[in-house]
Protein backbone atom coordinates (compact mmCIF):
# COMPACT_ATOMS: atom_id res chain seq x y z
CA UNK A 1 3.35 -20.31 31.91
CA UNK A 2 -0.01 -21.64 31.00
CA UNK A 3 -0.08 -20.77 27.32
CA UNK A 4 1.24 -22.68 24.45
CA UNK A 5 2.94 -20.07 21.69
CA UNK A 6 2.34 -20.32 17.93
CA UNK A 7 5.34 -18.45 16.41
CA UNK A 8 5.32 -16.96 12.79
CA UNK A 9 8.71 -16.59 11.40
CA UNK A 10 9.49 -15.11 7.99
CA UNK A 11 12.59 -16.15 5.67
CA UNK A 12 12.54 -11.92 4.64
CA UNK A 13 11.01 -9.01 5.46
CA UNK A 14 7.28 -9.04 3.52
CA UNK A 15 6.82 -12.44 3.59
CA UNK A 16 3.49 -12.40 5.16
CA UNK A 17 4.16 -12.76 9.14
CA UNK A 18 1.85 -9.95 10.46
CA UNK A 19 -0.71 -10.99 7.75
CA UNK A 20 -0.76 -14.92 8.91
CA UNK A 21 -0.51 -13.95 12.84
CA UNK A 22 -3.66 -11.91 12.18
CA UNK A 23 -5.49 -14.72 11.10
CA UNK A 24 -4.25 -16.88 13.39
CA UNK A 25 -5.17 -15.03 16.00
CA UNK A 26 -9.02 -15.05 14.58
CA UNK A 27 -8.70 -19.07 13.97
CA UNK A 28 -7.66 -19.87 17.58
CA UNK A 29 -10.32 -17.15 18.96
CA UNK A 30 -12.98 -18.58 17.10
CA UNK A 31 -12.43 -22.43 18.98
CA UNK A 32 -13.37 -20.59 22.16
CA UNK A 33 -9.35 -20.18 23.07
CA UNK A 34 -8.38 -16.90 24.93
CA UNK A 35 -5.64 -15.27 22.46
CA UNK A 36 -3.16 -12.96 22.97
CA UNK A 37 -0.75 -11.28 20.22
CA UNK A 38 2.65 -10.90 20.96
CA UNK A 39 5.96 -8.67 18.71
CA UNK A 40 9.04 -8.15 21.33
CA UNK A 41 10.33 -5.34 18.79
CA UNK A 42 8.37 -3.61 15.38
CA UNK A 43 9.91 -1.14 13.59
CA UNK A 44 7.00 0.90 11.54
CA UNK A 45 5.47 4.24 11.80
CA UNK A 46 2.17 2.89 11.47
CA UNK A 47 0.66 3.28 15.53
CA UNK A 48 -2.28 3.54 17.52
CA UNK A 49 -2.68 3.98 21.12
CA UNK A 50 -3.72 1.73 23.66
CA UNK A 51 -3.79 1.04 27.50
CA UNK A 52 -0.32 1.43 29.27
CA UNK A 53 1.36 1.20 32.50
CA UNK A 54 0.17 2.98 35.62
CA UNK A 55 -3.21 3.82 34.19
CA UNK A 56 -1.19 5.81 31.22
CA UNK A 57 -1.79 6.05 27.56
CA UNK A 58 1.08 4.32 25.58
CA UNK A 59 1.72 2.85 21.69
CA UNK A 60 2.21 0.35 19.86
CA UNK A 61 2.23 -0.90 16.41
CA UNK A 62 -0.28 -1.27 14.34
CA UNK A 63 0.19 -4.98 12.92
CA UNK A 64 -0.27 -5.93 16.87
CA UNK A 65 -3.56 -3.96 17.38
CA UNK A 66 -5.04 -5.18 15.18
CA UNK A 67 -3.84 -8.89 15.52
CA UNK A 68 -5.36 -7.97 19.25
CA UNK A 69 -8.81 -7.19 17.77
CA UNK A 70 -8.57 -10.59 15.92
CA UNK A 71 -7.91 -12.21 19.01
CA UNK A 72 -11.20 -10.64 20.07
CA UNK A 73 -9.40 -9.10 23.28
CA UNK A 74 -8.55 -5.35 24.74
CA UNK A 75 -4.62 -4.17 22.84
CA UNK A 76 -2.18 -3.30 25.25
CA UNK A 77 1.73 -1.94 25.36
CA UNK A 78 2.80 -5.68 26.59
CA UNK A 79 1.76 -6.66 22.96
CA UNK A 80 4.73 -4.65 21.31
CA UNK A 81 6.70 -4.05 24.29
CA UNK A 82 9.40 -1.64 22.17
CA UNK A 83 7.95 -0.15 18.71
CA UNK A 84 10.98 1.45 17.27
CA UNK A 85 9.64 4.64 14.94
CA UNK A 86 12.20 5.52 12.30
CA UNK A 87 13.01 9.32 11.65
CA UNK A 88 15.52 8.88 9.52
CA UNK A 89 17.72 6.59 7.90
CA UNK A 90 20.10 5.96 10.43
CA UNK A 91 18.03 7.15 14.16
CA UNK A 92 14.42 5.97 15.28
CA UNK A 93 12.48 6.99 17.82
CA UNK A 94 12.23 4.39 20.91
CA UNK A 95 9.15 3.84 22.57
CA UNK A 96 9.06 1.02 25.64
CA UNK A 97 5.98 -0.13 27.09
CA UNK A 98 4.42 2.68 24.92
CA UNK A 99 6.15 5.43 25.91
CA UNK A 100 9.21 7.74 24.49
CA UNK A 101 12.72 6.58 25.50
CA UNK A 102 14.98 9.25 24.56
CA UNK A 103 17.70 8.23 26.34
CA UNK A 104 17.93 4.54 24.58
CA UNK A 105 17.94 6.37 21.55
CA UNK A 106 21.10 6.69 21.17
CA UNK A 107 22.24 4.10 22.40
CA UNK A 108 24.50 1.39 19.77
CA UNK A 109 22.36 -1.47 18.31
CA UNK A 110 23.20 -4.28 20.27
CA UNK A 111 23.78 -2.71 23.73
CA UNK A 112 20.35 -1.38 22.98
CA UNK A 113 19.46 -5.18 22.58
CA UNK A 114 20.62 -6.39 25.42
CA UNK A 115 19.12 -3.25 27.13
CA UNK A 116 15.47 -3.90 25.62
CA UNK A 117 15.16 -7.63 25.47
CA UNK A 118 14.22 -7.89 29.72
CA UNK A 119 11.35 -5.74 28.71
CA UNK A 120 10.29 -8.22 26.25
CA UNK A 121 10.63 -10.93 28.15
CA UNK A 122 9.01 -9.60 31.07
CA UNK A 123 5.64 -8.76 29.14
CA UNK A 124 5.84 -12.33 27.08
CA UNK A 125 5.45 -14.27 30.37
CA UNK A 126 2.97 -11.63 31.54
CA UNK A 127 1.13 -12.78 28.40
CA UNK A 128 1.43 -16.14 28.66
CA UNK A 129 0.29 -16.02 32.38
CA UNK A 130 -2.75 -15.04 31.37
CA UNK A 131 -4.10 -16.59 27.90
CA UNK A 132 -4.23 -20.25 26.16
CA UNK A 133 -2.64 -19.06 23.22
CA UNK A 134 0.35 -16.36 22.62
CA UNK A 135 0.46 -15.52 18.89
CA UNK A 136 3.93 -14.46 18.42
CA UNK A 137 5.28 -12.46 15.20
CA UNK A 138 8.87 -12.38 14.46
CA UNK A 139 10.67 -9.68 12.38
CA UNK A 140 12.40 -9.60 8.96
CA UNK A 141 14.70 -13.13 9.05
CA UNK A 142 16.01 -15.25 11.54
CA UNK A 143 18.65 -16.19 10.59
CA UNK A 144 20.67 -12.70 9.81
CA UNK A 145 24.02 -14.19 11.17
CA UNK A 146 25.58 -11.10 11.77
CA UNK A 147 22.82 -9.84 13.81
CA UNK A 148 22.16 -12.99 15.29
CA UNK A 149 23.75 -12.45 18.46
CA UNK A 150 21.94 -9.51 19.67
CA UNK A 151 18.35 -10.72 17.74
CA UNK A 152 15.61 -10.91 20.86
CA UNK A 153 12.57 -10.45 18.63
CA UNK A 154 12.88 -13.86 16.81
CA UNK A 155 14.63 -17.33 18.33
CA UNK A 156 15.53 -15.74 21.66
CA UNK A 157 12.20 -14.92 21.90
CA UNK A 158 11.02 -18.40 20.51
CA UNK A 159 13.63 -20.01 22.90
CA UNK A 160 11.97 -18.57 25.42
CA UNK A 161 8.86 -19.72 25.61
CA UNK A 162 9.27 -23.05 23.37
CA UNK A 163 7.39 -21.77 20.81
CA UNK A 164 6.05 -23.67 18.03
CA UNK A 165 7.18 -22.17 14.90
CA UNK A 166 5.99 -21.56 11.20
CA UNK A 167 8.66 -20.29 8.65
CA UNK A 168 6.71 -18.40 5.92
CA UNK A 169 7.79 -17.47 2.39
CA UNK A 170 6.93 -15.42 -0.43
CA UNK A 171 6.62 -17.54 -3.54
CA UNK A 172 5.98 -14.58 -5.66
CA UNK A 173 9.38 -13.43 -5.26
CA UNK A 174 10.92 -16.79 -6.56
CA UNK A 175 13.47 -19.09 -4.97
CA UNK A 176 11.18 -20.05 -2.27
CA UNK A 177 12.45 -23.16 -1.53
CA UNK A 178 16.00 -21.95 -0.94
CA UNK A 179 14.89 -19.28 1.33
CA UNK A 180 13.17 -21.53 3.44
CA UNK A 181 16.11 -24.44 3.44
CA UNK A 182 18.81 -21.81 3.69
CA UNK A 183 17.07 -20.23 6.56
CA UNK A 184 16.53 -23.98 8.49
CA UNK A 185 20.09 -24.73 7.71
CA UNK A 186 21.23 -21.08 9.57
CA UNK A 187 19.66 -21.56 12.51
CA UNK A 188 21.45 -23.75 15.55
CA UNK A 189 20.31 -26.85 15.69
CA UNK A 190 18.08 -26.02 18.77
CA UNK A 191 16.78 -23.50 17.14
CA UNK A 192 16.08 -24.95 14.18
CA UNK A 193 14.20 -27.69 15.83
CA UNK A 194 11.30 -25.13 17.15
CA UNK A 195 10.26 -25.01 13.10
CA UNK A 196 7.35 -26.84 12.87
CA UNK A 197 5.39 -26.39 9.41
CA UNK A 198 6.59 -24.25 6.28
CA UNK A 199 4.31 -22.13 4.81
CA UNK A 200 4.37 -21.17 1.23
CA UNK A 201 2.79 -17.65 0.81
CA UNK A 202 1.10 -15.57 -2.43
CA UNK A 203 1.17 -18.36 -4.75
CA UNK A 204 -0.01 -17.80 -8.13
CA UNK A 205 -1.18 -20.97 -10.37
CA UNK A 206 -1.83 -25.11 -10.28
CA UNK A 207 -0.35 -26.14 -6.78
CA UNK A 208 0.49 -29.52 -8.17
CA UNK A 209 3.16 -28.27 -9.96
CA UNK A 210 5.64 -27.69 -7.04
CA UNK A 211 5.73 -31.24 -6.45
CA UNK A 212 8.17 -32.74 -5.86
CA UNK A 213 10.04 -29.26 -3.77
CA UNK A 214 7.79 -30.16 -0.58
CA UNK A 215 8.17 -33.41 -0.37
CA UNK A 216 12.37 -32.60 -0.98
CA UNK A 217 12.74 -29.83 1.16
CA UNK A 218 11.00 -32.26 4.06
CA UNK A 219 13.68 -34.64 3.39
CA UNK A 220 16.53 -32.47 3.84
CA UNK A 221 15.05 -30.29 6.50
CA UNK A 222 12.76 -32.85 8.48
CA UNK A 223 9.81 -29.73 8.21
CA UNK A 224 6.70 -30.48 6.44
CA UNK A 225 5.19 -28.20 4.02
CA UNK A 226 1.58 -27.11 6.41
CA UNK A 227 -0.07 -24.64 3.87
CA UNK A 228 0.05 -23.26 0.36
CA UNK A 229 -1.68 -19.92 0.07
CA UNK A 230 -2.58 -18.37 -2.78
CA UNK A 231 -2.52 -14.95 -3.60
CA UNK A 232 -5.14 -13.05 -2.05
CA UNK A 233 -5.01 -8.95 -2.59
CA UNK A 234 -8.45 -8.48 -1.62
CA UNK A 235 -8.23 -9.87 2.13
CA UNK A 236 -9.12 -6.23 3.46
CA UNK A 237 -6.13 -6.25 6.30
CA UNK A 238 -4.34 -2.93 6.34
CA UNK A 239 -0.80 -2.86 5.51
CA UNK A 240 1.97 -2.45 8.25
CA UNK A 241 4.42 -1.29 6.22
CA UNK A 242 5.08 0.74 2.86
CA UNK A 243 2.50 2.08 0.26
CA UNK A 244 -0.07 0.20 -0.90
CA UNK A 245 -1.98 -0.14 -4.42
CA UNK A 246 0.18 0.73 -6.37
CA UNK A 247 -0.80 0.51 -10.06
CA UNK A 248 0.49 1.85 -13.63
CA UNK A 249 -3.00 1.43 -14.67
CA UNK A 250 -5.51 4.33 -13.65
CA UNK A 251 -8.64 2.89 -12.26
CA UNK A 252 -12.17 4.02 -12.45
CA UNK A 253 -13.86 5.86 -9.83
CA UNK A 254 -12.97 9.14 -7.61
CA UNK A 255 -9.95 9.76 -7.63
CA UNK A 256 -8.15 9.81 -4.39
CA UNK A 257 -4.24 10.73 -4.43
CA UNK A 258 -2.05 10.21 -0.90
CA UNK A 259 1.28 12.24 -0.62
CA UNK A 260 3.82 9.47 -0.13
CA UNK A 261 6.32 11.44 1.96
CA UNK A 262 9.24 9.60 3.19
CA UNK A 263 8.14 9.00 6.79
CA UNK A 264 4.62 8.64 6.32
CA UNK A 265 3.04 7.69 9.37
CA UNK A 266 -0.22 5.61 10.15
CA UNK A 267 -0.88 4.90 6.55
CA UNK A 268 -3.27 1.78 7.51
CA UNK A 269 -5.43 4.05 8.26
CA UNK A 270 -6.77 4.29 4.63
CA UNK A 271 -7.06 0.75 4.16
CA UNK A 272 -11.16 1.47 4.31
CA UNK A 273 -10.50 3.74 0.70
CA UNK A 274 -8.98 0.83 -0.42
CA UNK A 275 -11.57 -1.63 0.08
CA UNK A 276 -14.27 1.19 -0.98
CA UNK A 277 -16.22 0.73 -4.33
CA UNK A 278 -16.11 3.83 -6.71
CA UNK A 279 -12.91 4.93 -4.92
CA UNK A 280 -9.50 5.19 -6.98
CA UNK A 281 -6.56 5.46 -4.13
CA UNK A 282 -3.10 6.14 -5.07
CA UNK A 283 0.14 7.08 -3.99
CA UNK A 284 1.56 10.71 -5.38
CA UNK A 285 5.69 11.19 -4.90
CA UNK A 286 5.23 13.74 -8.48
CA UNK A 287 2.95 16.54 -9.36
CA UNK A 288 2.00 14.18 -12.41
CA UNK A 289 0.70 11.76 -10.31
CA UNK A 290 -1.34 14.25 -8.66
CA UNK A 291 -2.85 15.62 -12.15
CA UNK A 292 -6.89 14.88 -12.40
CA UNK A 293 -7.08 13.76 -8.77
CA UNK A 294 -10.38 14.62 -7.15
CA UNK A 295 -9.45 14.98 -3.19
CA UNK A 296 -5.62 15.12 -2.46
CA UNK A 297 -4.53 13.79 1.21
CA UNK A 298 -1.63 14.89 2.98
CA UNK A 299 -1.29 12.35 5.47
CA UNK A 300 0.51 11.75 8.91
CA UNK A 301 4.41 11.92 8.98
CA UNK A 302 6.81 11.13 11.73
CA UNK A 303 8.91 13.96 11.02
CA UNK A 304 6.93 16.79 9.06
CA UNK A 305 9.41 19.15 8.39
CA UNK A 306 11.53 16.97 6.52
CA UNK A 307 8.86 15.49 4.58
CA UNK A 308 7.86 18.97 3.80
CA UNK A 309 11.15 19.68 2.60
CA UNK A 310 10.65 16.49 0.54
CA UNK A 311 7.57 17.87 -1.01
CA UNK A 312 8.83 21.16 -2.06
CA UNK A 313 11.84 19.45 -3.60
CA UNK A 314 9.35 17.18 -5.42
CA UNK A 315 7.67 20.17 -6.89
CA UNK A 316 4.33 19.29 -5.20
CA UNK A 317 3.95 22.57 -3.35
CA UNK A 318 2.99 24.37 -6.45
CA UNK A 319 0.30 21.23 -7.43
CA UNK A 320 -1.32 21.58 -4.56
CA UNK A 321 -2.15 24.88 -3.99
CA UNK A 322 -3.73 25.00 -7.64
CA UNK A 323 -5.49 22.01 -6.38
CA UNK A 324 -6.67 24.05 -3.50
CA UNK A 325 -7.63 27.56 -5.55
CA UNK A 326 -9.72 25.18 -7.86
CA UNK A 327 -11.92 24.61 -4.82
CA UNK A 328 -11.39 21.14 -4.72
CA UNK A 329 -10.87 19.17 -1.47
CA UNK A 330 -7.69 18.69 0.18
CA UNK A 331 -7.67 17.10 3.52
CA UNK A 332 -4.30 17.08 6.26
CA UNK A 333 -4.10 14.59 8.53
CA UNK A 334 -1.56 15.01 11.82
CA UNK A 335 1.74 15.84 10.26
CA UNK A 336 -0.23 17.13 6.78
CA UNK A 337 -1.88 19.35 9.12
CA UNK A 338 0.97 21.02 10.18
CA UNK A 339 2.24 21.43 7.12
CA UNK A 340 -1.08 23.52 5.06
CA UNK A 341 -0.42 25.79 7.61
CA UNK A 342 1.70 28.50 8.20
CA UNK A 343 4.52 27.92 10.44
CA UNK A 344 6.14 25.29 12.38
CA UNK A 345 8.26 26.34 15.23
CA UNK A 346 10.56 23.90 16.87
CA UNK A 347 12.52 25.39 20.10
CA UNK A 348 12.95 22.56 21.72
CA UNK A 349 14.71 20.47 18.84
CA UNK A 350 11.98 18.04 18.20
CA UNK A 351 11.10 18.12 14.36
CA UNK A 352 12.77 21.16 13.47
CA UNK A 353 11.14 24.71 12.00
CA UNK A 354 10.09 25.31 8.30
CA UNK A 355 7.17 27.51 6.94
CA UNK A 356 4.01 25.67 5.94
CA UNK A 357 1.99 25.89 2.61
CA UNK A 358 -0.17 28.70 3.83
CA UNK A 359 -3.28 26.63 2.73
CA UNK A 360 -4.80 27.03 6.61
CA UNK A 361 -3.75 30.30 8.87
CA UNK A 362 -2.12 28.29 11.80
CA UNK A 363 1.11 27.77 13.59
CA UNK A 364 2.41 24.98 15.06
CA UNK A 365 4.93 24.35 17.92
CA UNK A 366 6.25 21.25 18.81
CA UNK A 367 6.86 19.95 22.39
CA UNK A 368 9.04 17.75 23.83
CA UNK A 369 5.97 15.55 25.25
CA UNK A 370 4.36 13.82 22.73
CA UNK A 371 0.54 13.36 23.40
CA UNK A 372 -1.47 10.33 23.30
CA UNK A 373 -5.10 10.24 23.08
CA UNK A 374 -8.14 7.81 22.34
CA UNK A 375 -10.01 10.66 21.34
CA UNK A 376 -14.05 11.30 20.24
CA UNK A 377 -13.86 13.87 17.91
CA UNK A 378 -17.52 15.75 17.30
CA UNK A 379 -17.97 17.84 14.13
CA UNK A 380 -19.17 21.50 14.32
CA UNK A 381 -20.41 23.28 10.91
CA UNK A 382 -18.43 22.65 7.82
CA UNK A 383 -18.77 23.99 4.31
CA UNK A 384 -18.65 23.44 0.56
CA UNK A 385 -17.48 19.87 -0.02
CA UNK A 386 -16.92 18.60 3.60
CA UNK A 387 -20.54 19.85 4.85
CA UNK A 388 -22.01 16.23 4.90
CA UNK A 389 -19.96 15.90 8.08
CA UNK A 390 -21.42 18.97 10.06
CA UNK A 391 -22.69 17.93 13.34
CA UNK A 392 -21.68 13.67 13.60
CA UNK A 393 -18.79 12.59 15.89
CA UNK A 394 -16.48 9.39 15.45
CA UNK A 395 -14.03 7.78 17.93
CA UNK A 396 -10.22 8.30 16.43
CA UNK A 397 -6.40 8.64 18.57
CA UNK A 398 -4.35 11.99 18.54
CA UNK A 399 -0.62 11.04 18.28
CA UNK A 400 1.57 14.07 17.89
CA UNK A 401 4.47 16.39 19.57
CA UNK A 402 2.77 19.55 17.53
CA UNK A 403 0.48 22.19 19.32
CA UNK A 404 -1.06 23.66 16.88
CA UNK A 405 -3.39 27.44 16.79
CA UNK A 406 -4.85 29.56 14.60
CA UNK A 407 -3.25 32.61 13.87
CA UNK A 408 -5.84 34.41 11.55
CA UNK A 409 -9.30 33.53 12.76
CA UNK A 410 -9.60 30.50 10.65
CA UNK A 411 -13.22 28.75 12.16
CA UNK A 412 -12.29 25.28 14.07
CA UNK A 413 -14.61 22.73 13.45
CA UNK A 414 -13.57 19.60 15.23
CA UNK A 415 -13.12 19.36 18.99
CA UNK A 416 -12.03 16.49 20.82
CA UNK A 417 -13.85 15.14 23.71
CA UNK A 418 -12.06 17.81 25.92
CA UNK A 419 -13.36 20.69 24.12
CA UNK A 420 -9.69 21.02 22.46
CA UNK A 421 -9.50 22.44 18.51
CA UNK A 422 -8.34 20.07 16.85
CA UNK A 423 -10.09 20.20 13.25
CA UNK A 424 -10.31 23.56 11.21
CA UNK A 425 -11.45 24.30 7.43
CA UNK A 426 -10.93 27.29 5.42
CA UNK A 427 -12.45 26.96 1.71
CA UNK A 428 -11.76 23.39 0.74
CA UNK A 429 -9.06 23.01 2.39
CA UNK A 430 -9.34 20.69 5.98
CA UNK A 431 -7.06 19.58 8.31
CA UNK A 432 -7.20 17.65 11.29
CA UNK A 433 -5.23 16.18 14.70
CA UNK A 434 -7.41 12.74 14.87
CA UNK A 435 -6.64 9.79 13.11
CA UNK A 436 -9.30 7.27 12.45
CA UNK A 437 -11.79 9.34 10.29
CA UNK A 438 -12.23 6.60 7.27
CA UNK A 439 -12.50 3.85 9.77
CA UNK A 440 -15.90 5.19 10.97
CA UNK A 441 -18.62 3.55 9.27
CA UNK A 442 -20.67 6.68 10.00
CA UNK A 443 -17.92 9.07 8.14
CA UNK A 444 -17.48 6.92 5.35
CA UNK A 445 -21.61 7.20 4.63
CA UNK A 446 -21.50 10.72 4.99
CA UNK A 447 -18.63 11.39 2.67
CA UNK A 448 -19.31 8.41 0.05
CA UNK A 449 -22.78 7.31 0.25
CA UNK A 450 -21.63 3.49 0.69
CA UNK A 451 -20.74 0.96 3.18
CA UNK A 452 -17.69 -0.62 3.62
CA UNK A 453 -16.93 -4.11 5.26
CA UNK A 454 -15.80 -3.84 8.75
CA UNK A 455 -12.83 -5.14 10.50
CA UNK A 456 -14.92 -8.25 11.81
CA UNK A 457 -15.33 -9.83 8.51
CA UNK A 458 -11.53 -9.15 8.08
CA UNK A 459 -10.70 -11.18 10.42
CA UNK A 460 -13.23 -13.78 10.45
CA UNK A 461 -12.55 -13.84 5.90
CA UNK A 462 -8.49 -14.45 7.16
CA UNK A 463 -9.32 -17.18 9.62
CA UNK A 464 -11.78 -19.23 7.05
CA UNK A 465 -8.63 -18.50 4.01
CA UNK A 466 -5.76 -20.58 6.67
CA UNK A 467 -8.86 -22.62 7.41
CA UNK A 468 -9.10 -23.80 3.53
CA UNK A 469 -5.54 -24.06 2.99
CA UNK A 470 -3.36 -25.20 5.72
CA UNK A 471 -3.44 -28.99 6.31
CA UNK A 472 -6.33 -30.93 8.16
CA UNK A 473 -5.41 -30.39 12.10
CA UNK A 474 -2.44 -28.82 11.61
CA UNK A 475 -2.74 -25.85 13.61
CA UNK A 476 -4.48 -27.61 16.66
CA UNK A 477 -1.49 -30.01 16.46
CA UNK A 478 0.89 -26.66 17.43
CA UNK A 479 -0.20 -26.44 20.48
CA UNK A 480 0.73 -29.86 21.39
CA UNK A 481 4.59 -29.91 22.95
């Protein structure tokens, strides 16, 4: 090993770990260091598709592409060497080195641990072969005790490679300081010692008054308190996991409303609406909270017919078609493309069959192979309110099991690099196989008139934030034994 590993550890899921990695990847990028990211195991639904083994395609989570791009080098499977993709609430899908593993699916928990972990291992010391710096992001806690023994994402992992760690908290949630001495006191004691700097995350208010908690907790744990952060919504990162913005309050602007099936899929890929001025994004689970919206989204789902079961139950179906005959703009992304149109066949037991909304004349069949694709997608002639995109291209990623054709002469008007179909339009309604549309700077002109701040500035905004708040050499100091 070469590298020296910077771990960030979380006392509970949402504490800020894929957040802080991010920018810590930027930070030690930016002082000429080559940077890797590293996440044994992610569980999420939120994917994009990178370089894999033997010249393939493969996946991997979100959270570590983009912690790659912060690192300012190429994403790759060894990054998230097993992304676990839930389907339900008690199976996930199992991808390995970024591909399917159907037979580890069903395998128990921790046999499946002890079956996954030499993958892990084996890409970590690829890593840190080859870099100056591993990032390394740990998952929910770690100190679960009765998972502890099968846990290879966060202190076997850390064992492994010495890391140096950071334990981070959510303030905002309360009882900080017990989450971060009840996790110390959890861990073995050679475990425990690999905790190098707590970090106290989303705080709200005058920083003086947690004095004297710091300087206590340092005294009972031996850890110093590195960083305070406050709380930053605005920092422009897309979220790994769950909705975002949500809001009682109805904000100004066009209004935007997302479906928010249950197994939404690649939902950081509206993170650009987000951080878009005049744009009013929110989450719809009722037909209420679809009521005045201006474009409705149906977005990617990891298993569509369920989720369109979900919807119907919801009584969405119904809102959105009277959205649709009103001539105003619905767009279906992946698994929402499947389901505006007609049918969805399933022979081979991979999603399952339902019949579609009807809003687009297609059918869809799902395969056993899932395709992968970095794909540049080129725009043909659209209509009505999606013609400002007639004739540009952007670079996206297909992810899907569906095959999807028209069935009623329905005009395509996307085709990948390939010269597949993979965009078609009828009226106002639009769906589409390639992710990555509102992360075009190009698409987001055509569609909104306005720019929006690239990933870049992300990442360089994160590394300045740590910069300001963590203490005075603190960080160079990890990556001394």
């Amino acid at each position: 090993m070469t590298a020296r590993a910077v771990m960030v550890l979380g006392t509970t899921s949402g504490a800020g770990k894929s957040w802080l990695a991010t920018a810590l990847c930027r930070w030690y990028a930016r002082r000429g260091l080559k940077v890797a990211p590293f996440k044994a195991q992610n569980m999420s639904n939120n994917a994009r598709v990178v370089p894999g083994v033997g010249g393939r395609l493969g996946e991997i989570g979100s959270a570590q592409y983009f912690q790659a791009l912060a690192a300012r080098c190429t994403p790759e499977v060894r990054m998230n060497p097993v992304l676990l993709k839930p389907e339900r609430d008690t199976a996930s899908q199992v991808v390995v080195m970024g591909e399917v593993r159907a037979d580890l699916a069903a395998v128990p928990w921790r046999e499946r641990s002890e079956a996954l972990w030499p993958y892990g291992r084996e890409a970590l010391h690829g890593l840190m072969g080859e870099n100056d710096v591993v990032v390394i992001e740990g998952a929910g806690s770690p100190a679960e005790i009765n998972l502890h023994s099968s846990d290879y994402v966060n202190m076997r992992t850390a064992l492994e490679v010495h890391a140096a760690c950071l334990l981070v908290t959510d303030i905002d949630r309360g009882g900080a300081f017990a989450h971060l001495y009840g996790t110390h006191q959890l861990l073995p004691a050679a475990e425990a010692r690999l905790i190098r700097g707590f970090v106290l995350n989303r705080f709200r208010g005058d920083a003086s008054l947690l004095a004297p908690g710091p300087q206590m907790l340092e005294r009972l744990t031996g850890v110093p308190t590195l960083a305070v952060l406050p709380m930053w919504r605005g920092h422009g990162l897309p979220e790994e996991d769950g909705v975002f913005g949500d809001s009682p309050v109805k904000q100004p602007g066009l209004q935007i409303a997302i479906v928010a099936c249950p197994r939404i899929s690649n939902l950081d890929e509206f993170q650009p609406l987000r951080n878009l001025p005049g744009v009013a994004l929110r989450w719809a689970r009722t037909p209420a909270e679809l009521e005045g919206a201006d474009w409705i989204i149906l977005p990617g789902s990891k298993h569509t017919s369920s989720d369109l079961a979900w919807l119907r139950a919801q009584g969405l179906e119904e809102a959105i078609k009277r959205h649709a005959a009103a001539s105003k703009p619905v767009l279906g992304l992946c698994g929402g493309l499947q389901m505006l149109g007609e049918t969805l066949l399933d022979p081979h037991g991979v999603d399952g069959s339902a019949q579609g909304l009807g809003l687009l004349p297609l059918s869809t069949r799902f395969e056993p192979t899932k395709q992968l694709r970095e794909t540049g997608a080129q725009w043909g002639e659209l209509k009505g309110p999606w013609s400002a995109l007639s004739g540009l291209s952007f670079n996206g990623y297909e992810i899907h099991h569906g095959r999807t054709e028209s069935c009623g002469g329905v005009p395509v008007v996307l085709r990948n690099d390939e010269g597949a179909a993979i965009g078609w339009q009828q009226g106002s309604v639009l769906g589409l196989y390639a992710h990555g549309l509102f992360e075009s700077a190009e698409m987001m002109r055509a569609l909104f008139g306005a720019e929006v701040r690239g990933l870049d500035a992300v990442f360089d905004g994160l590394a300045d934030f740590i910069d300001q708040h963590f203490e005075r050499d603190s960080l160079l100091n990890l990556l001394n034994p």
